[in-house]
C-alpha atoms as a PDB file:
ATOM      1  CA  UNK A   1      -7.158  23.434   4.420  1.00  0.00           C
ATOM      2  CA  UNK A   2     -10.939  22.434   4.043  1.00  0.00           C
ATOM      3  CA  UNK A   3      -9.997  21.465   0.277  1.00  0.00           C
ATOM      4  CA  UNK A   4      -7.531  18.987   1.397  1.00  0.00           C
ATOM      5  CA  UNK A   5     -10.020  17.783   3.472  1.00  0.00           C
ATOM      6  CA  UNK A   6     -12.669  17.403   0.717  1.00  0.00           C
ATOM      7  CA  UNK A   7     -10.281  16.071  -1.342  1.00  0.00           C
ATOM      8  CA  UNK A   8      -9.205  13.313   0.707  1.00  0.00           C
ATOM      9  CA  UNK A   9     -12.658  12.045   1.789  1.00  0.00           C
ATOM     10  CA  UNK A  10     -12.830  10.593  -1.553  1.00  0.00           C
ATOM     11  CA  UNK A  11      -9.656   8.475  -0.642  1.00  0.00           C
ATOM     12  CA  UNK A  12      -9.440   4.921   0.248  1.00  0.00           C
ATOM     13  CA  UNK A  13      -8.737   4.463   4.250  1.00  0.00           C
ATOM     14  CA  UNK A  14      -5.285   3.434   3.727  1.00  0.00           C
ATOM     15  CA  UNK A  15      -2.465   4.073   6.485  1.00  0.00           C
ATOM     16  CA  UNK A  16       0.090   6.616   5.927  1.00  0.00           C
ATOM     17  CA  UNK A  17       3.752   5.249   5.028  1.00  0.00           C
ATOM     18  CA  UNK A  18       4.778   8.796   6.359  1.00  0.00           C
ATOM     19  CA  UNK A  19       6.457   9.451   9.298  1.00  0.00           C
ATOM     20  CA  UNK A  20       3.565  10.673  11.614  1.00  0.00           C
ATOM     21  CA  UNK A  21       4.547  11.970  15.234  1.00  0.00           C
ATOM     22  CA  UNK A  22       1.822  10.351  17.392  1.00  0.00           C
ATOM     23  CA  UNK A  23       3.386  12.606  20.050  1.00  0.00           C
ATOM     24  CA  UNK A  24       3.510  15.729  18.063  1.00  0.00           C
ATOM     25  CA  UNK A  25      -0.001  15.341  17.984  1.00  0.00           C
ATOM     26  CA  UNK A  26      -0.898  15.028  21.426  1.00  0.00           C
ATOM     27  CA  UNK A  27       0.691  17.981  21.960  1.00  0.00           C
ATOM     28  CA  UNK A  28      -0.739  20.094  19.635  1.00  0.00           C
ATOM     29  CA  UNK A  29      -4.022  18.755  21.397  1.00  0.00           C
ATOM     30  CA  UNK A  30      -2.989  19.415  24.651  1.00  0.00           C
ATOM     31  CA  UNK A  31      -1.572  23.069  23.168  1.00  0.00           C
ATOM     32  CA  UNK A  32      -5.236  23.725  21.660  1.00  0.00           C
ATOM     33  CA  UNK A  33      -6.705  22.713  25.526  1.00  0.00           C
ATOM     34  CA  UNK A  34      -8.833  19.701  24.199  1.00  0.00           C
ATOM     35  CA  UNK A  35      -9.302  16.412  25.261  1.00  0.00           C
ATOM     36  CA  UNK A  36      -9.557  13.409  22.875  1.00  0.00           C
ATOM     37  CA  UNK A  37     -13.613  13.519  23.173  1.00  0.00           C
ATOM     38  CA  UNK A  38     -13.300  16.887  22.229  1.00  0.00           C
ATOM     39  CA  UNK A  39     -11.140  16.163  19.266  1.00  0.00           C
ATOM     40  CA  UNK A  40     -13.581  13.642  18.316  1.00  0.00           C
ATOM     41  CA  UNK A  41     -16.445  16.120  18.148  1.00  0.00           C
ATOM     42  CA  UNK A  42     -14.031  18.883  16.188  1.00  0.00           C
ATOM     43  CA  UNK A  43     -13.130  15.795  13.706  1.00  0.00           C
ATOM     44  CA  UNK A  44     -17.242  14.742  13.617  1.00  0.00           C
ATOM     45  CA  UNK A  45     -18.203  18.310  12.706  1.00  0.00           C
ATOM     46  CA  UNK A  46     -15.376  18.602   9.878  1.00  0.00           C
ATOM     47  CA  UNK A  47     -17.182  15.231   8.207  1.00  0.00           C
ATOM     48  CA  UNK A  48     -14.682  12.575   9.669  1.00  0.00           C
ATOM     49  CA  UNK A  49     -15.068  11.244  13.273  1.00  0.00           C
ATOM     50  CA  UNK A  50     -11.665  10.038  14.342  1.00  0.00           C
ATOM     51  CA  UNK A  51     -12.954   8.639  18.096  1.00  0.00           C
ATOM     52  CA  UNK A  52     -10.870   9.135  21.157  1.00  0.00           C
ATOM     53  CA  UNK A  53      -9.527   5.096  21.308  1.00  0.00           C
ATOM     54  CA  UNK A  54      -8.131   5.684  17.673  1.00  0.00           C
ATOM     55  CA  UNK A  55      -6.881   9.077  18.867  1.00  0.00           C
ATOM     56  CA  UNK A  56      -5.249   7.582  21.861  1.00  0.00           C
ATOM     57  CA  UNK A  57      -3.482   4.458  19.844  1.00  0.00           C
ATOM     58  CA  UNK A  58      -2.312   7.216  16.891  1.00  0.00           C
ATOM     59  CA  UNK A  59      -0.937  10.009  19.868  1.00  0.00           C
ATOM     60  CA  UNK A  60       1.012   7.140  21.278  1.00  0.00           C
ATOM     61  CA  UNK A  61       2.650   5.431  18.325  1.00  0.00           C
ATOM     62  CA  UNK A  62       0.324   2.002  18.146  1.00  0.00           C
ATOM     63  CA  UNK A  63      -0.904   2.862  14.973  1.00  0.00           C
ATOM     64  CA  UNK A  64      -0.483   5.674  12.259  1.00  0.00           C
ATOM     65  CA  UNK A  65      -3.625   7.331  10.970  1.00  0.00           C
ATOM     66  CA  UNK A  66      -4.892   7.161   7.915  1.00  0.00           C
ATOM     67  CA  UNK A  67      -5.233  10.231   4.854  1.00  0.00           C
ATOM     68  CA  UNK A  68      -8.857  10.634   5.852  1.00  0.00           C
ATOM     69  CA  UNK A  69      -7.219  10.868   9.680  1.00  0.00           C
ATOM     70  CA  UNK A  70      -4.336  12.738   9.000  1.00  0.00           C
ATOM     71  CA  UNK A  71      -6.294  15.142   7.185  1.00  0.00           C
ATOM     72  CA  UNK A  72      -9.510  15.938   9.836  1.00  0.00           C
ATOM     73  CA  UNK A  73      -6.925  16.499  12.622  1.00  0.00           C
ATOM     74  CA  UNK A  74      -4.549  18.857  10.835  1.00  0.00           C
ATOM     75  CA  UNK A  75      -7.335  21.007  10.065  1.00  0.00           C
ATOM     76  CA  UNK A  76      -8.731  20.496  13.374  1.00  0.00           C
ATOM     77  CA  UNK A  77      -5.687  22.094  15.091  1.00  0.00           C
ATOM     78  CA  UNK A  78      -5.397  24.422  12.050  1.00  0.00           C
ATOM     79  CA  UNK A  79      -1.903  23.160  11.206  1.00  0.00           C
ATOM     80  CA  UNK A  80      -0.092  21.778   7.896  1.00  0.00           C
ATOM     81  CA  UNK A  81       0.784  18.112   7.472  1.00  0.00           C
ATOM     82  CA  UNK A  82       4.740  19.009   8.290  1.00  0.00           C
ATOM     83  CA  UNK A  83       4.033  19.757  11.583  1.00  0.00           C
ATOM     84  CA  UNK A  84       3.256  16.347  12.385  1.00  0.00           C
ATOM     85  CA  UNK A  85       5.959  14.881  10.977  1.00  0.00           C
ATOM     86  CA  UNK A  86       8.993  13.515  12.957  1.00  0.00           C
ATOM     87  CA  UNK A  87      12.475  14.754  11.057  1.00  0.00           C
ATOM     88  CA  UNK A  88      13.391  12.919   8.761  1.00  0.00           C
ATOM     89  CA  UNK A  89      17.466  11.600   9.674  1.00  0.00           C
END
């Protein structure tokens, strides 16, 4: 996972067109026992602070994140992109 992660910090901060689960990832956070400041220190240490108001407005659907986003918080609760992804109809 860190090489995705290096890879995409080189990318432009574009939002995802994907069909992200803002809810899927709150509970993978709430799974892993975190809160969002703690999230935002895991996502600071991997090289890509995503702070707890973004957190909060991607967990409940305001906004999607972006690659750089998506990317830090998979690896931060050690999970691939699909797991965050609502099902596709």
């Amino acid at each position: 996972m860190c090489g995705f992660v290096s890879y995409v910090r080189t990318m432009p901060r574009t939002p995802l067109a994907l069909p992200v689960s803002g809810r899927k990832f709150r509970e993978l956070r709430e799974l892993a026992g975190l809160d969002q400041a703690e999230v935002e220190v895991k996502t600071a240490e991997r090289g890509h602070r995503v702070d707890r108001t973004r957190l909060s407005r991607i967990e409940t659907g305001q906004v999607k994140p972006t690659v750089k986003q998506l990317a830090v918080l998979v690896a931060v609760f050690d999970v691939e992109v699909a797991a965050v992804l609502e099902p596709v109809a």
